[in-house]
C-alpha atoms as a PDB file:
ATOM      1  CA  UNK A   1      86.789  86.947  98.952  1.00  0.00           C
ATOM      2  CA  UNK A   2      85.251  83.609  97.648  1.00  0.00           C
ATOM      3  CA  UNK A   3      81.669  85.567  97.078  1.00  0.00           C
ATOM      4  CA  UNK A   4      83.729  87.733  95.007  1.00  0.00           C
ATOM      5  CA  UNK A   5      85.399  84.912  93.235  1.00  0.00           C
ATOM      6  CA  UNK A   6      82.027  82.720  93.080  1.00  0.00           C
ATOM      7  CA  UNK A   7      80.484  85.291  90.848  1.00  0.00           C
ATOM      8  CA  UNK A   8      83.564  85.488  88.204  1.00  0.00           C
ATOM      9  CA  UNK A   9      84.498  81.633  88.554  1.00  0.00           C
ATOM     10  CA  UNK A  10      84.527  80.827  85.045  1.00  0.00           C
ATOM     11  CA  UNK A  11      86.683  84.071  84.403  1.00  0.00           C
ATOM     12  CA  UNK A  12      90.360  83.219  85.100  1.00  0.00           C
ATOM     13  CA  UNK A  13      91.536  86.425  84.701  1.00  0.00           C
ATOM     14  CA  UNK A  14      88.771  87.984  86.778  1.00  0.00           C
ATOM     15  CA  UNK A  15      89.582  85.450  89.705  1.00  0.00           C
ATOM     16  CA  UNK A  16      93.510  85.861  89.453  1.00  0.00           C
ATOM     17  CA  UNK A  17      92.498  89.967  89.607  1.00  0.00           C
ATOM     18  CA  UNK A  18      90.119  88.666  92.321  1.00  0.00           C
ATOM     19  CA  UNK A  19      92.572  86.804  94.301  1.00  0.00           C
ATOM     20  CA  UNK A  20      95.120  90.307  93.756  1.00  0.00           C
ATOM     21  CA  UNK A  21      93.010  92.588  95.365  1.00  0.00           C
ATOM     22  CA  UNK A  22      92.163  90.760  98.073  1.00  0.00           C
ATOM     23  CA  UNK A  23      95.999  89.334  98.902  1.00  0.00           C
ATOM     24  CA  UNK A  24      96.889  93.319  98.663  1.00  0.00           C
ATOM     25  CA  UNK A  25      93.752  94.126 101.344  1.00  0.00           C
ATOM     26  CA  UNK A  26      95.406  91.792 103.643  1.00  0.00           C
ATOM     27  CA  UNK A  27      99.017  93.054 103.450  1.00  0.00           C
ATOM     28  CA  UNK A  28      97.395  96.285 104.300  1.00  0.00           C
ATOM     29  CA  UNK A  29      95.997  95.351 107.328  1.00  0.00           C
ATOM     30  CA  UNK A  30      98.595  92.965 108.415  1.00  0.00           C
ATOM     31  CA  UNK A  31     100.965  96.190 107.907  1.00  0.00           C
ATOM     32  CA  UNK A  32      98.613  98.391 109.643  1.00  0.00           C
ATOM     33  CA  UNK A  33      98.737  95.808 112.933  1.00  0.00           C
ATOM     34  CA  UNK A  34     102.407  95.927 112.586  1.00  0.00           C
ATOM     35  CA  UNK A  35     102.248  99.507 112.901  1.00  0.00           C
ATOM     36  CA  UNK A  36     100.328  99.668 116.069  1.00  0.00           C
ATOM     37  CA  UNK A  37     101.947  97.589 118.140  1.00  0.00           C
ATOM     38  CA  UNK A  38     104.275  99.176 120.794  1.00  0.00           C
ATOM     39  CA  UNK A  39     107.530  99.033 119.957  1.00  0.00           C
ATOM     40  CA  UNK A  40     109.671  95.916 121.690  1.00  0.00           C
ATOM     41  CA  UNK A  41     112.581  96.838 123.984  1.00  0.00           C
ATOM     42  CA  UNK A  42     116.009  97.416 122.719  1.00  0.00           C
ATOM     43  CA  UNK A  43     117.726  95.567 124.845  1.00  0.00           C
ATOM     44  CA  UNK A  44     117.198  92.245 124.716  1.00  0.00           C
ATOM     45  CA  UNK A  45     118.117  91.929 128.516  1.00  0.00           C
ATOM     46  CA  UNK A  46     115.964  93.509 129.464  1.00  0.00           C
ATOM     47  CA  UNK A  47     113.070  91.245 130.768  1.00  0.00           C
ATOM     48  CA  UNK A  48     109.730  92.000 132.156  1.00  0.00           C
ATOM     49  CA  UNK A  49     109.470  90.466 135.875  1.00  0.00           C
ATOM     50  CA  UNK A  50     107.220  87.743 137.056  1.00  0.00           C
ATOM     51  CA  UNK A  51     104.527  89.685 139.577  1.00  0.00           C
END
């Protein structure tokens, strides 16, 4: 991201476009982790067991 935004640094609108694309890459992944994780129990009492 700041390679990207090193060669457009004296564009503002380029870096704010910049600084978009990359915030939206992120929330893509982060929501693609999200997604793969196993799901958490339902019940909250239920606890996993020392062993």
């Amino acid at each position: 991201m700041l390679i990207d935004q090193h060669k457009v640094y004296d564009d503002e609108a380029a870096v704010i476009q910049t600084d978009r694309q990359a915030r939206t890459e992120l929330e893509t992944l982060f929501e693609a982790d999200l997604l793969e994780q196993p799901p958490k129990a339902l019940n909250p009492e239920e606890k996993s067991e020392p062993g």
